[in-house]
Every structure is written in structure tokens, then in C-alpha cells.
Protein backbone atom coordinates (compact mmCIF):
# COMPACT_ATOMS: atom_id res chain seq x y z
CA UNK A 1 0.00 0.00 0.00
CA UNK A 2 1.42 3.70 -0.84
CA UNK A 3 -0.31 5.60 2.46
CA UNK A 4 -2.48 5.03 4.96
CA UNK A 5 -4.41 7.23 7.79
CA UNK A 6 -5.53 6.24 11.31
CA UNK A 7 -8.56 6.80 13.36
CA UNK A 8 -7.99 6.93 16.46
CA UNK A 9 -10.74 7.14 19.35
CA UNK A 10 -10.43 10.04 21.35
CA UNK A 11 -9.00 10.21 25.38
CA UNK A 12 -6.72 7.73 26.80
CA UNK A 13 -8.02 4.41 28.32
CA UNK A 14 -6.50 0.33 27.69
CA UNK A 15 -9.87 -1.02 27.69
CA UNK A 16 -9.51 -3.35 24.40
CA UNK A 17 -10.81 -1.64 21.31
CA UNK A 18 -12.84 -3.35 17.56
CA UNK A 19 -10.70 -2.39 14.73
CA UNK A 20 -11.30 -2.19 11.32
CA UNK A 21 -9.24 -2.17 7.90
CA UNK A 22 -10.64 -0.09 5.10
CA UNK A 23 -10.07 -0.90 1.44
CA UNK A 24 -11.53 1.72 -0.74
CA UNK A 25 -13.11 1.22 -4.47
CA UNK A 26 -11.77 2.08 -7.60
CA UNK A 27 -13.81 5.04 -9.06
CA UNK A 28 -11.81 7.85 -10.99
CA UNK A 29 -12.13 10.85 -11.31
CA UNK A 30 -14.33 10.31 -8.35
CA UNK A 31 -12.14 12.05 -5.14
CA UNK A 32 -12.95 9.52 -3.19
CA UNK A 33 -11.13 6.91 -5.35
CA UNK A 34 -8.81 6.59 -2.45
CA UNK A 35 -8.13 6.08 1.34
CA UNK A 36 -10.66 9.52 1.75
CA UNK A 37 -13.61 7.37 1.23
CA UNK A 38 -13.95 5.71 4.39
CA UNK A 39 -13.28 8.66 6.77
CA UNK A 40 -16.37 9.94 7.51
CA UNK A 41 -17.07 6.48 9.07
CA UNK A 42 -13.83 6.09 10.61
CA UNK A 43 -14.10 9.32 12.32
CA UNK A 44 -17.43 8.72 12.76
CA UNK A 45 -16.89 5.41 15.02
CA UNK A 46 -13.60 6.46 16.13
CA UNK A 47 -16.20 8.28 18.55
CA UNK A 48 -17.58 4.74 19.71
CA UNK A 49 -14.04 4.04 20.36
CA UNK A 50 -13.34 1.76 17.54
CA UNK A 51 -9.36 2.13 15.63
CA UNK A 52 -9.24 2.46 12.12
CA UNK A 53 -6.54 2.24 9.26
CA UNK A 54 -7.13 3.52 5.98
CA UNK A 55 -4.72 3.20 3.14
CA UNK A 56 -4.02 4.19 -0.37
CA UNK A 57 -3.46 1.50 -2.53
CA UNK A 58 -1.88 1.17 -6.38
CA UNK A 59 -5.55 2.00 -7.76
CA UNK A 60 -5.73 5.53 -5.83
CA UNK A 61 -4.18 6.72 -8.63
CA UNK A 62 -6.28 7.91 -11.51
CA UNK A 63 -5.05 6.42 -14.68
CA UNK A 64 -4.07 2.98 -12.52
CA UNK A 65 -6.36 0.76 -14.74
CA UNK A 66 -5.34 2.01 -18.12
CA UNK A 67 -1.91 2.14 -17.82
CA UNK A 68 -0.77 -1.00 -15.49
CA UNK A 69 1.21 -3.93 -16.60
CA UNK A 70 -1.75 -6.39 -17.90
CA UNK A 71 0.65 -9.26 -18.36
CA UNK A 72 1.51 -9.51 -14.75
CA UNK A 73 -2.21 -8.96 -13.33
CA UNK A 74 -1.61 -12.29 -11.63
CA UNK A 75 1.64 -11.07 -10.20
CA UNK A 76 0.05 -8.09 -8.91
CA UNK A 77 -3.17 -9.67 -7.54
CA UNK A 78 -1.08 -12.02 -5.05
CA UNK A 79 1.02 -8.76 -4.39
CA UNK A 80 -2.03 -6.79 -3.20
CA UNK A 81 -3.40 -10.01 -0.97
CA UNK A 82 0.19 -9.97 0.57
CA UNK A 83 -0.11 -5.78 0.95
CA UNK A 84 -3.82 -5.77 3.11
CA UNK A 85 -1.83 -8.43 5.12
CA UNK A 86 0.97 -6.48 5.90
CA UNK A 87 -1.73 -3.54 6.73
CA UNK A 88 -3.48 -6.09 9.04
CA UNK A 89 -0.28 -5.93 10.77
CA UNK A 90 0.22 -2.44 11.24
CA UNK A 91 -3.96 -2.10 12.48
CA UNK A 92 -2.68 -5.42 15.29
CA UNK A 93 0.31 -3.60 16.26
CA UNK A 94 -1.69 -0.62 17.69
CA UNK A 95 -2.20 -0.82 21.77
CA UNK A 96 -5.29 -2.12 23.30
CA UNK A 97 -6.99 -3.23 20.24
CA UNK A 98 -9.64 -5.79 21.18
CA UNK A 99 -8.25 -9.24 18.69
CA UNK A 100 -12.20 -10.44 18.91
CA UNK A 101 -13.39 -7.63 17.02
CA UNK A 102 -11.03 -7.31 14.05
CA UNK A 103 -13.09 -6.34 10.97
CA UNK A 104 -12.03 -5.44 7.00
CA UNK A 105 -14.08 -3.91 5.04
CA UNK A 106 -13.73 -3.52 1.16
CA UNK A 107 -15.62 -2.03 -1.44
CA UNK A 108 -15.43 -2.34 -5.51
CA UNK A 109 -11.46 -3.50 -5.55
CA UNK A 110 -11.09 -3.07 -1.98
CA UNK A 111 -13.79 -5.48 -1.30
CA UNK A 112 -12.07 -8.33 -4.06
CA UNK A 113 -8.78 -8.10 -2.39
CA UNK A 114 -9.92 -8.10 0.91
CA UNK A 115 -11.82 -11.34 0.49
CA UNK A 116 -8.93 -13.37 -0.60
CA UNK A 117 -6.90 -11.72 2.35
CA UNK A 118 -10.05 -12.53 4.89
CA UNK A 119 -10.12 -16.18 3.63
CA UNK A 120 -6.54 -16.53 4.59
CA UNK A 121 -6.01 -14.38 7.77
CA UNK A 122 -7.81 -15.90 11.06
CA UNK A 123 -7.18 -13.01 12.47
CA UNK A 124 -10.16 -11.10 10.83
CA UNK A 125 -13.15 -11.82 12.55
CA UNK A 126 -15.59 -10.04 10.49
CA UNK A 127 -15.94 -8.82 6.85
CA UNK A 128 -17.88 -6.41 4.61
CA UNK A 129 -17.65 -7.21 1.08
CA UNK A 130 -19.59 -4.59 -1.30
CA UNK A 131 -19.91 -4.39 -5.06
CA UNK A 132 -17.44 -6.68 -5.77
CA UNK A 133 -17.06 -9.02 -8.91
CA UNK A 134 -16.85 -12.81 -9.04
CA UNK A 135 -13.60 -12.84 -11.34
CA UNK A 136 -10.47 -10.42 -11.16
CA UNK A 137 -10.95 -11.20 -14.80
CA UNK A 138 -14.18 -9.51 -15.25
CA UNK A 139 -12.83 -6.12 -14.97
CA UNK A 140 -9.10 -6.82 -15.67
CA UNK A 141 -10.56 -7.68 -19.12
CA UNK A 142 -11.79 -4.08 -20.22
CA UNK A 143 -8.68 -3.08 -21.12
CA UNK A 144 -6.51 -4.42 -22.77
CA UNK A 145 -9.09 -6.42 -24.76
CA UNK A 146 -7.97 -10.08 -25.28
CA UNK A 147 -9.89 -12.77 -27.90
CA UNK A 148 -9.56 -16.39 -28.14
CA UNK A 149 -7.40 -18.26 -26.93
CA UNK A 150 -5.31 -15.61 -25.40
CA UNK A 151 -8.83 -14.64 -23.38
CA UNK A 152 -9.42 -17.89 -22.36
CA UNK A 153 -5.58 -18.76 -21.15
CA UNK A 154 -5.86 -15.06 -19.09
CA UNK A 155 -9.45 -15.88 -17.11
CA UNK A 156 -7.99 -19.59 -16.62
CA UNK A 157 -4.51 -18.04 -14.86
CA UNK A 158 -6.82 -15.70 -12.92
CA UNK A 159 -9.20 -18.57 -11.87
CA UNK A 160 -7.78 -19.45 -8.81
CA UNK A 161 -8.03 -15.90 -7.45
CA UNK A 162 -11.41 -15.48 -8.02
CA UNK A 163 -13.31 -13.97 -4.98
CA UNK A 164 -16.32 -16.09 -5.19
CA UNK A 165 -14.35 -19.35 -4.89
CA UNK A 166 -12.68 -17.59 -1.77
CA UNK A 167 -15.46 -16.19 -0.13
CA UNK A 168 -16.88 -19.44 1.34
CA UNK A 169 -13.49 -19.91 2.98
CA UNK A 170 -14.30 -16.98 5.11
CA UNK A 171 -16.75 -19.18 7.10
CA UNK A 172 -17.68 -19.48 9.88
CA UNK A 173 -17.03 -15.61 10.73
CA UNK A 174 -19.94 -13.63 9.38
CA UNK A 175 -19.93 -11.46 6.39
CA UNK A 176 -22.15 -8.75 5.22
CA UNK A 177 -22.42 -8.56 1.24
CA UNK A 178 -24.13 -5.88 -0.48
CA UNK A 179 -24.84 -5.27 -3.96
CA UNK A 180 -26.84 -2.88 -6.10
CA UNK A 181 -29.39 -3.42 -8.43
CA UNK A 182 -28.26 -1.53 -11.49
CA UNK A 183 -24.92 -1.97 -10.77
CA UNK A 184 -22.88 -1.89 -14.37
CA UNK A 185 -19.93 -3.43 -13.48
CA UNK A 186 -21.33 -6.20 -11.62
CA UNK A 187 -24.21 -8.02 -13.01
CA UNK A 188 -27.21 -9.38 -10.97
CA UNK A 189 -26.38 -12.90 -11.60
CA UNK A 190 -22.98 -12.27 -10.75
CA UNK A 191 -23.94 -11.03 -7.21
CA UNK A 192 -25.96 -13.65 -6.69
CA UNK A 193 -23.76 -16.60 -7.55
CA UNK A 194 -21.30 -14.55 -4.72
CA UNK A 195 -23.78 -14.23 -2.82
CA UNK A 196 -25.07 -17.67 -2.42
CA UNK A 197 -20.93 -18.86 -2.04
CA UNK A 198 -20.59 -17.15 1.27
CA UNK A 199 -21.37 -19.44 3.82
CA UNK A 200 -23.33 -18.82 7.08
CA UNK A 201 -22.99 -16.49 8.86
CA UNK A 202 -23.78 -14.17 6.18
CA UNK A 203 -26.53 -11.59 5.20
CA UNK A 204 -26.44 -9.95 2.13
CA UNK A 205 -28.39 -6.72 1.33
CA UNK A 206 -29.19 -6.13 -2.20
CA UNK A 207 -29.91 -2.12 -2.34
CA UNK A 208 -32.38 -0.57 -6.07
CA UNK A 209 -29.35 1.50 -6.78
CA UNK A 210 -25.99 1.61 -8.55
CA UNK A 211 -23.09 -0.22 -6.51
């Protein structure tokens, strides 16, 4: 990750505090594309006393998408699994935080990389996945365009990272998966088939609205 922010409850105290890991979407020229869009909350619960870590990733930068190495999108998937790990660590290493609460949440990108990273970290005890995609392929594929076999060899490199095959790893710690309706980027069917992966616990919220 290239930055990160804390929130940090107010007054002193060791009384254990919930933490939570936020991993932002990819939306440019939106200004929230970034670590920005979870601080409202952060602040917001820092009040409630919970610690939060926010952090810029390789996709806070505008023209990530369209001008990244495609050829190594596997490389750089298992890089970004091993990054939220590492900023698992950091959020750990702060005092009193309470290790029964430790929650990541993750929307558009955030929430795709965060599921593979919550599947193999026992550490998290709860997870928010929103407007995710099934396949890292899905969206990889935009751009550059691929046909034939080339398309097929990509999506079949990429299969293995795919976050619906992941998310039923995450049981049994609960998630909460939420999707819109008119979502462009990920299609109803697609949310469902993630949806009905996770295991129990789960509850998934499907909102009439764009994800």
C-alpha cells in the first residue's frame, strides 16, 4: 500500500478496542477513489471508540487501470493479498486493540482483495464485502481487450483468485455482502452466484441503486 491514515478514538483508556481495515473502491475521477472514502465512518466510530486504518493502494491513482502492466495482473493480484496483510499488521500492532473484534471492510477493488486476504487471515473476525465481482478477470478484461485463446488462457490463470471461490473460505465468521441493483460493473447474476458462495454467517443486502 502507498499511504495510509488512522482513526484513532479520542481520550486515553487500555480497555480493548474493535478495529477495522478499510479498502476503498476504484472510481476515478471520483475524489474519493482513495483512502478519503472511508473517513467519515472512521471518524465517525472512532467516537464509539473503535481504531481504524485507511490506506491508499496502487488504484488511488487515476489512470491505474489504463496504464498498469496487464501481463503480470496475476503477479500483482497475489502482491495486493500480501499488501492488506501487511496492513493487518500495522492495524494489530496498535495498543489495546480488542483481537475479537477485528473487521475489514472492502468495497469495488477493496472489497475483491480483501476477500482473498479474509479467507486466509484468522485473524479477521468479520468482513464487509460490497460491489465486488466474481472474477479479477471480469474487470481486468476491459482493457486491454484479449480474444480467443489468449482470453481464455488469461481468465484460466486468474481462476484461482477469483473472490467467489474464496469467499466461502471466510466461514464461519460472518460477512455482510451488499450489492446494487443496477450496478454496471457487476451483473445481478454475478452477485448472486457470490452471494449464495458465502457461507453462514452471512446476510447480504441487495440495495435498487448503482453499486
Amino acid at each position: 500500500a502507498s499511504g495510509l491514515a488512522q482513526g484513532r478514538p479520542a481520550g486515553g483508556g487500555t480497555a480493548p478496542r474493535p478495529a477495522i481495515l478499510f479498502l476503498h473502491w476504484y472510481g476515478p475521477p471520483n475524489p474519493t477513489s482513495n483512502r478519503t472514502q472511508y473517513l467519515p465512518e472512521a471518524v465517525e466510530l472512532a467516537g464509539s471508540g473503535v481504531v481504524s486504518l485507511l490506506v491508499d493502494t496502487p488504484w488511488s491513482q487515476e489512470r491505474w487501470f489504463g496504464t498498469r502492466d496487464s501481463a503480470k495482473d496475476y503477479e500483482f493480484t497475489v502482491q495486493m493479498v500480501k499488501d492488506v496483510t501487511r496492513a493487518l499488521d500495522v492495524l494489530l500492532a496498535q495498543p489495546s486493540i480488542d483481537r475479537t473484534r477485528i473487521a475489514v471492510v472492502g468495497h469495488d477493488f477493496g472489497a475483491m482483495w480483501g476477500s482473498l486476504a479474509v479467507a486466509n487471515d484468522p485473524r479477521v473476525t468479520h468482513f464487509v464485502y460490497s460491489a465486488g465481482t466474481g472474477s479479477f478477470s471480469d474487470w481486468y478484461l476491459y482493457t486491454p481487450k484479449r480474444e480467443g485463446a489468449d482470453r481464455d488462457a488469461f481468465i484460466a490463470r486468474l481462476a484461482p483468485l477469483d473472490p467467489v471461490k474464496h469467499l466461502p473460505k471466510i466461514a464461519p465468521r460472518p460477512v455482510l455482502l451488499q450489492f446494487g441493483t443496477r450496478d454496471e460493473h457487476v451483473k445481478n447474476e454475478t452477485a448472486t452466484a457470490q452471494a449464495e458462495a458465502a457461507k453462514d454467517p452471512k446476510t447480504v443486502k441487495i440495495y435498487q441503486n448503482a453499486g
